[in-house]
PDB file of N, CA and C in Angstrom:
ATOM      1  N   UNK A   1     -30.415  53.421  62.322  1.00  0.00           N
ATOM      2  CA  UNK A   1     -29.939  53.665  60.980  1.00  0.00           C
ATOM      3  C   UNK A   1     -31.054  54.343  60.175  1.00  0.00           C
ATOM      4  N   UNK A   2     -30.486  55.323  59.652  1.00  0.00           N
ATOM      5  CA  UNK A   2     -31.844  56.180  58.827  1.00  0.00           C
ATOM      6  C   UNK A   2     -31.905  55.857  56.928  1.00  0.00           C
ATOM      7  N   UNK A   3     -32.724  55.818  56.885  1.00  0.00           N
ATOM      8  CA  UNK A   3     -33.285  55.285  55.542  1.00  0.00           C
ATOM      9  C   UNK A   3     -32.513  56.109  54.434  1.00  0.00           C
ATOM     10  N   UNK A   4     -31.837  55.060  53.299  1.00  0.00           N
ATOM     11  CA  UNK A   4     -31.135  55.738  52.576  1.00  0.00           C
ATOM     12  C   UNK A   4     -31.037  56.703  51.850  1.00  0.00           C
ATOM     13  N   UNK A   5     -32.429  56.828  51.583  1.00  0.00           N
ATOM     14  CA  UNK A   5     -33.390  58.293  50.859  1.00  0.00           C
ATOM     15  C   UNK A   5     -33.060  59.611  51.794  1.00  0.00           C
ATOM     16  N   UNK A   6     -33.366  59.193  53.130  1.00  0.00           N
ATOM     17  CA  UNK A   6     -33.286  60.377  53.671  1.00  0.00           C
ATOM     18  C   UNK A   6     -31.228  61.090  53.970  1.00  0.00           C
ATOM     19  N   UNK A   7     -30.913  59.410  53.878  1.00  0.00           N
ATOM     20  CA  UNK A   7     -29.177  60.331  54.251  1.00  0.00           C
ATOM     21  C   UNK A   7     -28.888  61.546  52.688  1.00  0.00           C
ATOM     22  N   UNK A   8     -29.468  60.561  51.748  1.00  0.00           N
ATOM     23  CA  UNK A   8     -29.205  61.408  50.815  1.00  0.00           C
ATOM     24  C   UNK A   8     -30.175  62.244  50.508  1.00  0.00           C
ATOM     25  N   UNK A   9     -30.827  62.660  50.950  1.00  0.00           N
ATOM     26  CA  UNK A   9     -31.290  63.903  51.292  1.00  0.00           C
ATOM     27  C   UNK A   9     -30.716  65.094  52.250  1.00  0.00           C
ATOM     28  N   UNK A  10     -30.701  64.430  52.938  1.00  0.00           N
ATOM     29  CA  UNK A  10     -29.682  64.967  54.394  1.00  0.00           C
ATOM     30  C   UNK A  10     -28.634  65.564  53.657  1.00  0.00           C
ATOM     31  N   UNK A  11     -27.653  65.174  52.383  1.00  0.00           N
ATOM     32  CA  UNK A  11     -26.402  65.143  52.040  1.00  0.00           C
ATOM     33  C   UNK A  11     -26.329  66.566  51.184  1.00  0.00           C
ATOM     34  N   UNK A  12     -27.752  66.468  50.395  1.00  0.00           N
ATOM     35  CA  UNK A  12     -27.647  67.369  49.298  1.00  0.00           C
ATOM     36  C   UNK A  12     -28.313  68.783  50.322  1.00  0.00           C
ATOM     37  N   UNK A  13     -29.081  68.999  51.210  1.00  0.00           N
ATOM     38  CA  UNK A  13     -28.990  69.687  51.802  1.00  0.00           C
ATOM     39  C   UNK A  13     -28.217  70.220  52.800  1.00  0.00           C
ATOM     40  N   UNK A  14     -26.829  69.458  53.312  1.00  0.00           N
ATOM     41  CA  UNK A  14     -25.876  70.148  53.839  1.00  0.00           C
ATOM     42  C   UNK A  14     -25.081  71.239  52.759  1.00  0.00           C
ATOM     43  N   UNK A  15     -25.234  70.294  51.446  1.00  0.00           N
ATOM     44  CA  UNK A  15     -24.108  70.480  50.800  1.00  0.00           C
ATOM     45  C   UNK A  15     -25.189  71.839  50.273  1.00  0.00           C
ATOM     46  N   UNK A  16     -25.726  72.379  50.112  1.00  0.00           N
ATOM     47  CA  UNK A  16     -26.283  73.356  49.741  1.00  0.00           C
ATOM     48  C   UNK A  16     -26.099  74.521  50.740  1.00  0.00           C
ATOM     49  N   UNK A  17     -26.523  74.394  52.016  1.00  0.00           N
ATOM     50  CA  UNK A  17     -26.663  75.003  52.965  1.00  0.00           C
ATOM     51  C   UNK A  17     -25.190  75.464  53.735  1.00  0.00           C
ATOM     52  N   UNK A  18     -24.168  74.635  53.365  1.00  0.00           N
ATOM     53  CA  UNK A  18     -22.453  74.884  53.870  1.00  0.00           C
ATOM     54  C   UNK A  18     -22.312  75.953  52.404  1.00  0.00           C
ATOM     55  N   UNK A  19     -22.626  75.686  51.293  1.00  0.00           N
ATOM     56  CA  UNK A  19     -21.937  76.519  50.584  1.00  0.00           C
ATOM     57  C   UNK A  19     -22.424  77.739  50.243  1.00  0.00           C
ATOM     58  N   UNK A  20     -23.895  78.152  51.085  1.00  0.00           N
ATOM     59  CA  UNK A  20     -24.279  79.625  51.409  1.00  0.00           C
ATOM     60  C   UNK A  20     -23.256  79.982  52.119  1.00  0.00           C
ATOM     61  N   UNK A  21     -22.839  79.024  53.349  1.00  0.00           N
ATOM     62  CA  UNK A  21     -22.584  79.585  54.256  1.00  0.00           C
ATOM     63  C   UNK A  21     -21.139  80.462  54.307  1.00  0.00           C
ATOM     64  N   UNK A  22     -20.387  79.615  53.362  1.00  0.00           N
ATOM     65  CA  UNK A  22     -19.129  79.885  52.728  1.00  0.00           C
ATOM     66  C   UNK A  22     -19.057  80.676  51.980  1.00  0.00           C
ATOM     67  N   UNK A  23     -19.778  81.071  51.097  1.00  0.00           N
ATOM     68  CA  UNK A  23     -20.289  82.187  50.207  1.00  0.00           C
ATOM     69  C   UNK A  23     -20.210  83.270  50.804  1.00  0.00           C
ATOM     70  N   UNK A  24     -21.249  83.200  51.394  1.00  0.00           N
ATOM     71  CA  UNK A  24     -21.110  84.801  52.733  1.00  0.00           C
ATOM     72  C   UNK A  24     -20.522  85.022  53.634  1.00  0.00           C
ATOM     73  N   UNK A  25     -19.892  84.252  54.209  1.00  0.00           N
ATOM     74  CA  UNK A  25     -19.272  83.738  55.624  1.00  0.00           C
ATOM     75  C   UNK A  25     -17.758  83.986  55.672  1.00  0.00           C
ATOM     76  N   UNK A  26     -17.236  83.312  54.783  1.00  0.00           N
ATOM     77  CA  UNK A  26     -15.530  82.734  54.658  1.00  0.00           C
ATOM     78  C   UNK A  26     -14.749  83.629  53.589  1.00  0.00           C
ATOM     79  N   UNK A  27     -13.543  83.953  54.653  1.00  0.00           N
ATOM     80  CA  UNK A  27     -12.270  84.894  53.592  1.00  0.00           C
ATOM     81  C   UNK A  27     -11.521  83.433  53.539  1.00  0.00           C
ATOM     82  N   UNK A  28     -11.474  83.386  52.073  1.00  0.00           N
ATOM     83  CA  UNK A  28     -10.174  82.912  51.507  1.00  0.00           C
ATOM     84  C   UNK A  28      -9.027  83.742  50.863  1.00  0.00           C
ATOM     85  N   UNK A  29      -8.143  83.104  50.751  1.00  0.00           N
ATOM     86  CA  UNK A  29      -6.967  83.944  50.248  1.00  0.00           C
ATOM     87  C   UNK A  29      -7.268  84.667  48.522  1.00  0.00           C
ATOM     88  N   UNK A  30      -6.650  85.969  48.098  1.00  0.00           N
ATOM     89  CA  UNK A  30      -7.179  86.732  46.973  1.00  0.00           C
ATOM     90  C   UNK A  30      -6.795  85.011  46.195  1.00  0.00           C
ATOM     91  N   UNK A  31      -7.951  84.649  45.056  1.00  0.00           N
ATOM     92  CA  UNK A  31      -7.591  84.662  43.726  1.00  0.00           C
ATOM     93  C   UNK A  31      -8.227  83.181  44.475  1.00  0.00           C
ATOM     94  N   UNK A  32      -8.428  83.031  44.931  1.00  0.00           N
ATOM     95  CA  UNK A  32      -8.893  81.387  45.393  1.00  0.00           C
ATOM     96  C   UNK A  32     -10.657  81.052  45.655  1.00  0.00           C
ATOM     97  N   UNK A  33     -10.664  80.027  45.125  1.00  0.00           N
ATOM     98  CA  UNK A  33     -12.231  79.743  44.647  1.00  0.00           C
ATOM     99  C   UNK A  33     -12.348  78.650  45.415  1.00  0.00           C
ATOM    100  N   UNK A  34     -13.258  78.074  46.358  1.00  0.00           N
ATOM    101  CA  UNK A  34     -13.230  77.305  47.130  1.00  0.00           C
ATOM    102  C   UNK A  34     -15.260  76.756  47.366  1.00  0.00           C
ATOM    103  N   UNK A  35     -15.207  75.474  46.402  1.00  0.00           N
ATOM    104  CA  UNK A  35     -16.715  74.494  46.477  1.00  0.00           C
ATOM    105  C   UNK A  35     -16.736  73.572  47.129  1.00  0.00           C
ATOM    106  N   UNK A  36     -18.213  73.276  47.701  1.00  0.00           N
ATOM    107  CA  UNK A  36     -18.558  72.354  48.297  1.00  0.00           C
ATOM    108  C   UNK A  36     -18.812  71.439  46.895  1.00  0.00           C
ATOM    109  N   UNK A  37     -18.138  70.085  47.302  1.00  0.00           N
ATOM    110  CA  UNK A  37     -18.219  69.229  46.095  1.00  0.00           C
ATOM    111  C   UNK A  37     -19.744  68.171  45.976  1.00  0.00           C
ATOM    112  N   UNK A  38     -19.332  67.624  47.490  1.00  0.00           N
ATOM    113  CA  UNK A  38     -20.234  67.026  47.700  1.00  0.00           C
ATOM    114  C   UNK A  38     -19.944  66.677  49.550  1.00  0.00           C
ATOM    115  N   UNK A  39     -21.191  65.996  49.756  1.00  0.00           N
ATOM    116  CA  UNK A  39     -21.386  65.919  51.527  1.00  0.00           C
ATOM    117  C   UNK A  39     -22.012  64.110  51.262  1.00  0.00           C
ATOM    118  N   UNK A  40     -20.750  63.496  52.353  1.00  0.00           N
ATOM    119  CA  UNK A  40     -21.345  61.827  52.882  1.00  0.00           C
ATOM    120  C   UNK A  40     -21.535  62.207  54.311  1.00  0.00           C
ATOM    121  N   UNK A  41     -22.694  61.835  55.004  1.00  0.00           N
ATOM    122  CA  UNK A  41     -23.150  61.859  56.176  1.00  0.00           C
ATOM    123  C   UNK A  41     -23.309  60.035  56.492  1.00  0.00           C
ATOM    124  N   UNK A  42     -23.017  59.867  57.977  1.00  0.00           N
ATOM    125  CA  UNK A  42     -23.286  58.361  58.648  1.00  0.00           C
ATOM    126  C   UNK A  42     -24.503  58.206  58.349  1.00  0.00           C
ATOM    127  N   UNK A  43     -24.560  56.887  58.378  1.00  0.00           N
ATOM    128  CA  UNK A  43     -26.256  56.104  58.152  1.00  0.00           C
ATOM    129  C   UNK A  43     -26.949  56.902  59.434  1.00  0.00           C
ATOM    130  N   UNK A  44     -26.069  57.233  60.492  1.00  0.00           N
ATOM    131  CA  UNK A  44     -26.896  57.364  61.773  1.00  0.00           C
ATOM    132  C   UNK A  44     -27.397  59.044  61.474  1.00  0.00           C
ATOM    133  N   UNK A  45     -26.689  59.518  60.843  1.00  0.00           N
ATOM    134  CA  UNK A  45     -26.852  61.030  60.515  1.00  0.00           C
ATOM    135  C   UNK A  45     -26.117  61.524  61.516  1.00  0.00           C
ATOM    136  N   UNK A  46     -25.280  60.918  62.693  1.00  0.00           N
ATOM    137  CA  UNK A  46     -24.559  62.240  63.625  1.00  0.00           C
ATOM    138  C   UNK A  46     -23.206  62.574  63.383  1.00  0.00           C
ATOM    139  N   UNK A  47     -22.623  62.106  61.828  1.00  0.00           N
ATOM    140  CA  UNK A  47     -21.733  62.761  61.007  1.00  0.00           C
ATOM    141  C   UNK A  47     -21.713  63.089  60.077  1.00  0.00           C
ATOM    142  N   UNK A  48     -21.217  63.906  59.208  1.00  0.00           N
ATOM    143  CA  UNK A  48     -20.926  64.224  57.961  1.00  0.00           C
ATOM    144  C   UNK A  48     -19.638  64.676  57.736  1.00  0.00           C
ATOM    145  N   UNK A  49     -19.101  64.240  56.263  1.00  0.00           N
ATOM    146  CA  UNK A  49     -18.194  64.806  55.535  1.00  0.00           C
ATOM    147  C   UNK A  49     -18.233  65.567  54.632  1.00  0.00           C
ATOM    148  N   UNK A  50     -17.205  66.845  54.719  1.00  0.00           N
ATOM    149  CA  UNK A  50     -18.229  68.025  53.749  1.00  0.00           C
ATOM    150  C   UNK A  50     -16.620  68.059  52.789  1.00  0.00           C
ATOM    151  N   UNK A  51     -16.791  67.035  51.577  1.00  0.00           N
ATOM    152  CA  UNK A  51     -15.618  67.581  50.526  1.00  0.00           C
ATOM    153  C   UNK A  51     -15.605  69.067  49.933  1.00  0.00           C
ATOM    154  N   UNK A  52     -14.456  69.460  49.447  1.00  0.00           N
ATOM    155  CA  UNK A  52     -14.389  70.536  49.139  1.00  0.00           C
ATOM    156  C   UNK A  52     -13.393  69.988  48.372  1.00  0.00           C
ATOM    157  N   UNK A  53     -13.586  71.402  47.248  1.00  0.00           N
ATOM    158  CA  UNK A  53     -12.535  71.615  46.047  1.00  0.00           C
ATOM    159  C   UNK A  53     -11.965  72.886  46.258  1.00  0.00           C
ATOM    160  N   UNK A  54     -10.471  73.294  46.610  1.00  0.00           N
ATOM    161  CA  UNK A  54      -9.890  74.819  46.371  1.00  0.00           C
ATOM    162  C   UNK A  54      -8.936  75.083  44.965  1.00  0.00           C
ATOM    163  N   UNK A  55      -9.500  75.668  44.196  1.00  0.00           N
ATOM    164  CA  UNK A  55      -8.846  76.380  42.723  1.00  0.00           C
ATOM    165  C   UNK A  55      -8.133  77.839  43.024  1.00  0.00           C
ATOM    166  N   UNK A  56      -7.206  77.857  42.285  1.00  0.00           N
ATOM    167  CA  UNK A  56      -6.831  79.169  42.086  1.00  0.00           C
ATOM    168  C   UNK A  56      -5.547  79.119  43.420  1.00  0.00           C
ATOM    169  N   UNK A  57      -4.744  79.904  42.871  1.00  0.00           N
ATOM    170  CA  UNK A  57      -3.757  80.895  43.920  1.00  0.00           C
ATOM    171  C   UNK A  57      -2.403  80.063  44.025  1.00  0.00           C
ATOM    172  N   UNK A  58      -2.207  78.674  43.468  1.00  0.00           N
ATOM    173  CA  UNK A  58      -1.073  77.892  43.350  1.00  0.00           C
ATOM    174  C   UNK A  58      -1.533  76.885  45.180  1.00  0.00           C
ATOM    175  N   UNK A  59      -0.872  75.837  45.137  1.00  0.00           N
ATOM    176  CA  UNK A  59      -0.499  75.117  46.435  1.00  0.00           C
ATOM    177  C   UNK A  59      -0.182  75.865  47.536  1.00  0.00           C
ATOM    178  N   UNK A  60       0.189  77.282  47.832  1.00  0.00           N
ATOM    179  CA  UNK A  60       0.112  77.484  49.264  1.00  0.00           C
ATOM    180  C   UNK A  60      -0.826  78.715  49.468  1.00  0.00           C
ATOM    181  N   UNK A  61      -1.694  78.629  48.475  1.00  0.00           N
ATOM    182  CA  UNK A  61      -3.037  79.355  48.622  1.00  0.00           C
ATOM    183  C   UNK A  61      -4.047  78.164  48.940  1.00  0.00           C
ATOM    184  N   UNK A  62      -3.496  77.230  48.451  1.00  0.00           N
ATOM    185  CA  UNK A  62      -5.180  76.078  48.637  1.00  0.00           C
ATOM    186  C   UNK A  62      -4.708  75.414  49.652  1.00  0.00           C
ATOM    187  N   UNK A  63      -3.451  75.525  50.263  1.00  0.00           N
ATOM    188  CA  UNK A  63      -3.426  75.212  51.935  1.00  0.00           C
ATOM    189  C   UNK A  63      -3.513  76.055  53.089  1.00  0.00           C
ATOM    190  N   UNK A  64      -3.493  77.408  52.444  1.00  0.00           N
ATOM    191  CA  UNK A  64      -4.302  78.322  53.596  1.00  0.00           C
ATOM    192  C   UNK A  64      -5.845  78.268  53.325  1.00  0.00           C
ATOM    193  N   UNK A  65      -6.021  78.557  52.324  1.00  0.00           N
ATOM    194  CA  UNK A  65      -7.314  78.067  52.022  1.00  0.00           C
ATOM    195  C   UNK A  65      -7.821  76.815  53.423  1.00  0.00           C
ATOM    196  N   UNK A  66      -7.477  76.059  53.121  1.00  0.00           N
ATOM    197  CA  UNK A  66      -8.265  74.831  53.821  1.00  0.00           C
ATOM    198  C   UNK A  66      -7.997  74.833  55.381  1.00  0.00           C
ATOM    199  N   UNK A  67      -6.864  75.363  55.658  1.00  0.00           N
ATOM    200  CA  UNK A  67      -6.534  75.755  56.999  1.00  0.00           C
ATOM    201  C   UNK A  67      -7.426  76.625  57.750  1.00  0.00           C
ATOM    202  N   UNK A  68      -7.725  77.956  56.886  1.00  0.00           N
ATOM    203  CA  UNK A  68      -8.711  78.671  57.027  1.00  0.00           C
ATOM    204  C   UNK A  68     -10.557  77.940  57.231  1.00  0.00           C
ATOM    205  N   UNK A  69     -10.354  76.771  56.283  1.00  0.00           N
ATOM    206  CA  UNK A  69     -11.533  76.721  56.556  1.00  0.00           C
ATOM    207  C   UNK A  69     -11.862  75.292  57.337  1.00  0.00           C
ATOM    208  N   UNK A  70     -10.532  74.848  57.969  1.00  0.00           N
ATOM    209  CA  UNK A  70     -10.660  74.012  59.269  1.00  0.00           C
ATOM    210  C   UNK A  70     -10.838  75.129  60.402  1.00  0.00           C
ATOM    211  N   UNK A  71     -10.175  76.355  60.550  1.00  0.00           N
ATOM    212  CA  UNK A  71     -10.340  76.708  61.923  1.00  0.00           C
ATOM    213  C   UNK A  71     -11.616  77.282  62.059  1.00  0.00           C
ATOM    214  N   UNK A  72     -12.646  77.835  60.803  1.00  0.00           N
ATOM    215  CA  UNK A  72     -13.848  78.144  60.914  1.00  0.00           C
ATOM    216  C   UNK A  72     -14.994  77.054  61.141  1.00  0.00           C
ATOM    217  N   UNK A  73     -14.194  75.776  61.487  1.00  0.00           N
ATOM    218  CA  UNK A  73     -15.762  74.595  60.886  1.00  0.00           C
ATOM    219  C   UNK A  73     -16.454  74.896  62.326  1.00  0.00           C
ATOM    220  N   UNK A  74     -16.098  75.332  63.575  1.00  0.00           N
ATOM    221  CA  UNK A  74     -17.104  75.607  64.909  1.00  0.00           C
ATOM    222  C   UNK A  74     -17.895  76.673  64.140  1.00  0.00           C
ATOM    223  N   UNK A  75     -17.668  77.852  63.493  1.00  0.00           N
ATOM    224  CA  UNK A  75     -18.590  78.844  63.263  1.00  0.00           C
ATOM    225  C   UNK A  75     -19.474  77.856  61.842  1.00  0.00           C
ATOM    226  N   UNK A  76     -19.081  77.235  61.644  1.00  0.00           N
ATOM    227  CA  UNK A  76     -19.963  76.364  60.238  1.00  0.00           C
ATOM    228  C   UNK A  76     -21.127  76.080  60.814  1.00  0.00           C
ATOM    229  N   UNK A  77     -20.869  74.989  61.817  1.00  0.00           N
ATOM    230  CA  UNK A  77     -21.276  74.508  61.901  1.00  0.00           C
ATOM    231  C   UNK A  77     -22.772  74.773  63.227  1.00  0.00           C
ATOM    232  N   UNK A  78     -22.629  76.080  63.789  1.00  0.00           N
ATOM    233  CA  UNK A  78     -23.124  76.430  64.348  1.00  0.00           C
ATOM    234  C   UNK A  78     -23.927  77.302  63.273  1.00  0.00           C
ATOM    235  N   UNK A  79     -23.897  78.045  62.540  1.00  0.00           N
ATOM    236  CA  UNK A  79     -24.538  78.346  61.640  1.00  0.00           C
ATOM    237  C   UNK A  79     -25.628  77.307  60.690  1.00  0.00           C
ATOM    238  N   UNK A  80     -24.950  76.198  60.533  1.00  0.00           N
ATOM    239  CA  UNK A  80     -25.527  74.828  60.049  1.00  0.00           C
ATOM    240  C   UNK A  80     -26.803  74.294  60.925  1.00  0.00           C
ATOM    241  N   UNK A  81     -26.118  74.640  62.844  1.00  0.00           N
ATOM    242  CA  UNK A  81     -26.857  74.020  63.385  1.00  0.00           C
ATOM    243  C   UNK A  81     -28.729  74.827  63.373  1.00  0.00           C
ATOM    244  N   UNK A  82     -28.533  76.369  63.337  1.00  0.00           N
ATOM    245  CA  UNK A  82     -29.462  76.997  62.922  1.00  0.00           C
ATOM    246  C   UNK A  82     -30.157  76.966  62.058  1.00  0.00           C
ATOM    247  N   UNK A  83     -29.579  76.796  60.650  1.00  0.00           N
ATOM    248  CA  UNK A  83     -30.019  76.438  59.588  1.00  0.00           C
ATOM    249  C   UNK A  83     -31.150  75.519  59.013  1.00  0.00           C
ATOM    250  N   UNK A  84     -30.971  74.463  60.257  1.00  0.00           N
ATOM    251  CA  UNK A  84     -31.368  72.797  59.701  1.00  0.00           C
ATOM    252  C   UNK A  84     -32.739  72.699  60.452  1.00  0.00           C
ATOM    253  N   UNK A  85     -33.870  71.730  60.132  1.00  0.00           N
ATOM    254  CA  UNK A  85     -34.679  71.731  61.508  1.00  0.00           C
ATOM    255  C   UNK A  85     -34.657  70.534  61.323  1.00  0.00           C
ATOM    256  N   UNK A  86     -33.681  70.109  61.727  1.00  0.00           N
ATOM    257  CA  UNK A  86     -34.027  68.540  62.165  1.00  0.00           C
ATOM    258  C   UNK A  86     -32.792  68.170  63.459  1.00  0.00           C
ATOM    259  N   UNK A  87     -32.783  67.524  64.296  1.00  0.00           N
ATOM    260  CA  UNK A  87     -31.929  67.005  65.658  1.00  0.00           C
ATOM    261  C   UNK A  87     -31.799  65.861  65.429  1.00  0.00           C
ATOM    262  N   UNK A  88     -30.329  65.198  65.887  1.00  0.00           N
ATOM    263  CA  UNK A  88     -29.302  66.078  65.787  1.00  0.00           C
ATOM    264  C   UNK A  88     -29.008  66.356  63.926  1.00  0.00           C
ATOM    265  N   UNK A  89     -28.175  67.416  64.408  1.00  0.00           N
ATOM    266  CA  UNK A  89     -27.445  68.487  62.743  1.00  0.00           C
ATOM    267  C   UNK A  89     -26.166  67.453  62.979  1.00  0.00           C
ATOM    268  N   UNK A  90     -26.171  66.813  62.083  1.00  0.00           N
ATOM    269  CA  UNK A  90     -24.743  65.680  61.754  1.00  0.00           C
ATOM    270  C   UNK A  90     -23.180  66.903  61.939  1.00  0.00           C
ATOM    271  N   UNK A  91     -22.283  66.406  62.780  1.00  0.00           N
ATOM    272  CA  UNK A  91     -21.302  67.008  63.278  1.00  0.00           C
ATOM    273  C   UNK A  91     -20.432  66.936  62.058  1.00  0.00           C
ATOM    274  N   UNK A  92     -19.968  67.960  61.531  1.00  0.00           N
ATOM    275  CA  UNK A  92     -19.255  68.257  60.129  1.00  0.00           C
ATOM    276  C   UNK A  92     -17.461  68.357  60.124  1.00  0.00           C
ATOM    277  N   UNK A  93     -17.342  67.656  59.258  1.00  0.00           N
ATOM    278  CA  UNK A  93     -15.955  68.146  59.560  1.00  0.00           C
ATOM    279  C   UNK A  93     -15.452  68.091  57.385  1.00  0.00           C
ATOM    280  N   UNK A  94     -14.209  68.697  57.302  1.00  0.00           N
ATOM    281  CA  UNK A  94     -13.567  69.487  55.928  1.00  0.00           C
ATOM    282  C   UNK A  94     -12.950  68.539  55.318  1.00  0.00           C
ATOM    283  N   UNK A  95     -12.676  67.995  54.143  1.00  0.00           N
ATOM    284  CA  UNK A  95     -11.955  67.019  53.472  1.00  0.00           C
ATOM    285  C   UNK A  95     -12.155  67.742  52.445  1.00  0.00           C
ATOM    286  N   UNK A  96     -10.725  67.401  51.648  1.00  0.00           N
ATOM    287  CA  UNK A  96     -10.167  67.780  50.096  1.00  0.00           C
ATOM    288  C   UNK A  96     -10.651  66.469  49.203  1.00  0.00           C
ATOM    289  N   UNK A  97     -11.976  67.237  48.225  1.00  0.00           N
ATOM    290  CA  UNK A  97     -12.000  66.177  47.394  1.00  0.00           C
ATOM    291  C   UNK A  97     -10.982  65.414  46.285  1.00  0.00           C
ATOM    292  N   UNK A  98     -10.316  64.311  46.809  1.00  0.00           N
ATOM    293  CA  UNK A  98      -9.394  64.049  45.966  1.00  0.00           C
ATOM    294  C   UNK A  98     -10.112  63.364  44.636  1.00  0.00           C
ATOM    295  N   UNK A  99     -11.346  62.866  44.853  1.00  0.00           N
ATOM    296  CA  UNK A  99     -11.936  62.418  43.484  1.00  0.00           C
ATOM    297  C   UNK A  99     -11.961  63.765  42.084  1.00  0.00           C
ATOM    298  N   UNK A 100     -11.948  65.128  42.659  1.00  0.00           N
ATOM    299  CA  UNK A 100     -12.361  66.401  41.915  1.00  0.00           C
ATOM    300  C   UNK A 100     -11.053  66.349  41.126  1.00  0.00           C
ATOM    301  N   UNK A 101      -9.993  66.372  42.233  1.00  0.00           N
ATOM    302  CA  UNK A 101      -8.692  66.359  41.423  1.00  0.00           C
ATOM    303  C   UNK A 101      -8.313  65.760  40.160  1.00  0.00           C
ATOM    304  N   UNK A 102      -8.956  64.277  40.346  1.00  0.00           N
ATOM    305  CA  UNK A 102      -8.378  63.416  39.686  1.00  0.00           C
ATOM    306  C   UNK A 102      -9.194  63.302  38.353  1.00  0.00           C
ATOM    307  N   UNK A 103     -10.294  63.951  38.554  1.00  0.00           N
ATOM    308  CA  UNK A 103     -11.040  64.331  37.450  1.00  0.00           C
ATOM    309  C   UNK A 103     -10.325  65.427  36.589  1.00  0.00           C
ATOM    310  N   UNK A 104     -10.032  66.893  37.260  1.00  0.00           N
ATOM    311  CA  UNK A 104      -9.485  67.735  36.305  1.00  0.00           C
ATOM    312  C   UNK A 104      -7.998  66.708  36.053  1.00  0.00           C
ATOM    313  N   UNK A 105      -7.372  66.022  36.784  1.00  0.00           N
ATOM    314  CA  UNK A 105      -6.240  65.932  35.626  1.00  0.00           C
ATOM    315  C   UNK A 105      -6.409  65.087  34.533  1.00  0.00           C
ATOM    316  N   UNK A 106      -7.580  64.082  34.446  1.00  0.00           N
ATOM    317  CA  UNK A 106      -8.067  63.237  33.503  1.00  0.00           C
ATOM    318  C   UNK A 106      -8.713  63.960  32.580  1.00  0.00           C
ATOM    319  N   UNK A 107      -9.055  65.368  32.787  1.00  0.00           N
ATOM    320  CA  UNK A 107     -10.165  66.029  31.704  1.00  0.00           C
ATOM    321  C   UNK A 107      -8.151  67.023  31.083  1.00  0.00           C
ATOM    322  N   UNK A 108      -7.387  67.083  31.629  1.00  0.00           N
ATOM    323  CA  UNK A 108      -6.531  68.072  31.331  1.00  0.00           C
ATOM    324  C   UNK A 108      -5.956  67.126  30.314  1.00  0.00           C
ATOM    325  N   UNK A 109      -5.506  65.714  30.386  1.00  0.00           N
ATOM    326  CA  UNK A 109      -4.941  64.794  29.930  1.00  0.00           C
ATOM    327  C   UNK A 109      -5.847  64.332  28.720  1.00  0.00           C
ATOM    328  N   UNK A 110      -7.480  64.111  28.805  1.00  0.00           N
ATOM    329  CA  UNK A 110      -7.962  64.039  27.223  1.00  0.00           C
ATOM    330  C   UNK A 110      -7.891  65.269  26.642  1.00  0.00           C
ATOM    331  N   UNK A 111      -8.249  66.254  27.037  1.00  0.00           N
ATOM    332  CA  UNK A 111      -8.020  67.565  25.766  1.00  0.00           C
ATOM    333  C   UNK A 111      -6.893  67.702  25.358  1.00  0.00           C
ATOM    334  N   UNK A 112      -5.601  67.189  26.139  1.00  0.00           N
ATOM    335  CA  UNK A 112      -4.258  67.478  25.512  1.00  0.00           C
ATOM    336  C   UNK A 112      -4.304  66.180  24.323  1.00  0.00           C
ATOM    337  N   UNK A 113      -5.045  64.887  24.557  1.00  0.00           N
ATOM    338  CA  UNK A 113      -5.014  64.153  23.295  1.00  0.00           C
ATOM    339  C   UNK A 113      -5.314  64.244  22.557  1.00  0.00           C
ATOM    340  N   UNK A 114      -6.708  65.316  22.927  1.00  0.00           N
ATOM    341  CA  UNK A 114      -7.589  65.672  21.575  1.00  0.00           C
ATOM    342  C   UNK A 114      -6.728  66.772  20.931  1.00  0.00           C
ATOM    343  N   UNK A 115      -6.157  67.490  21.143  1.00  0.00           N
ATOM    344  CA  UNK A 115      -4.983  68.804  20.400  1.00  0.00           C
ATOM    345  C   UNK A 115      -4.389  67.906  19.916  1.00  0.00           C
ATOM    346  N   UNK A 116      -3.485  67.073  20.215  1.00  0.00           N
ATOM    347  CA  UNK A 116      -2.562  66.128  19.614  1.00  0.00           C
ATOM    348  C   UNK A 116      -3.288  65.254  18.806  1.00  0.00           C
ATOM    349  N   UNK A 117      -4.300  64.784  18.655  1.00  0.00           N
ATOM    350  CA  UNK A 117      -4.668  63.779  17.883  1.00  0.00           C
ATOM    351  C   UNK A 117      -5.624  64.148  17.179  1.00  0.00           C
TER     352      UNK A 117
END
């Protein structure tokens, strides 16, 4: 088990280093904006979860979106594996941050109180 300092270290440098990679790397569909939110990696470090947020293009843009960027996670992550110098590079896999969501509809829901009230 690796020391909690270092997973979260580990975390903020995936999450930095996936969203170069996506930056330069990854076609998403026109009009679609697609962040790394945040990255949980195992205590052991030989996993990680890399959340993501997709904006823009309506619901069947942010499910090609994510489709798209499940069938790229072998090229991710091989890019990742270059990237990193440390063994092993925690094996990555794509999740929809549902916490992001639930934030914009809570931030959509106070500004509509604040207009109203």
């Amino acid at each position: 088990m690796a020391d909690p300092r270092r997973v979260e270290k580990v975390n903020v440098l995936i999450r930095e280093v996936v969203a170069g990679i996506l930056a330069r790397e990854a076609q998403f569909p026109e009009g679609t904006l697609v962040t790394v939110t945040r990255v949980s990696a195992s205590h052991d470090l030989y996993y990680a979860t890399v959340f993501v947020s997709i904006l823009g293009g309506g619901a069947e843009a942010e499910a090609l979106a994510f489709a798209e960027l499940r069938k790229e996670t072998g090229a991710v992550q091989h890019l990742l594996n270059r990237a990193l110098r440390m063994r092993p590079v925690p094996k990555i896999t794509f999740a929809i941050d549902v916490e992001e969501k639930r934030r914009e509809r809570v931030e959509k829901l106070l500004g509509k109180q604040a207009r109203e009230g």
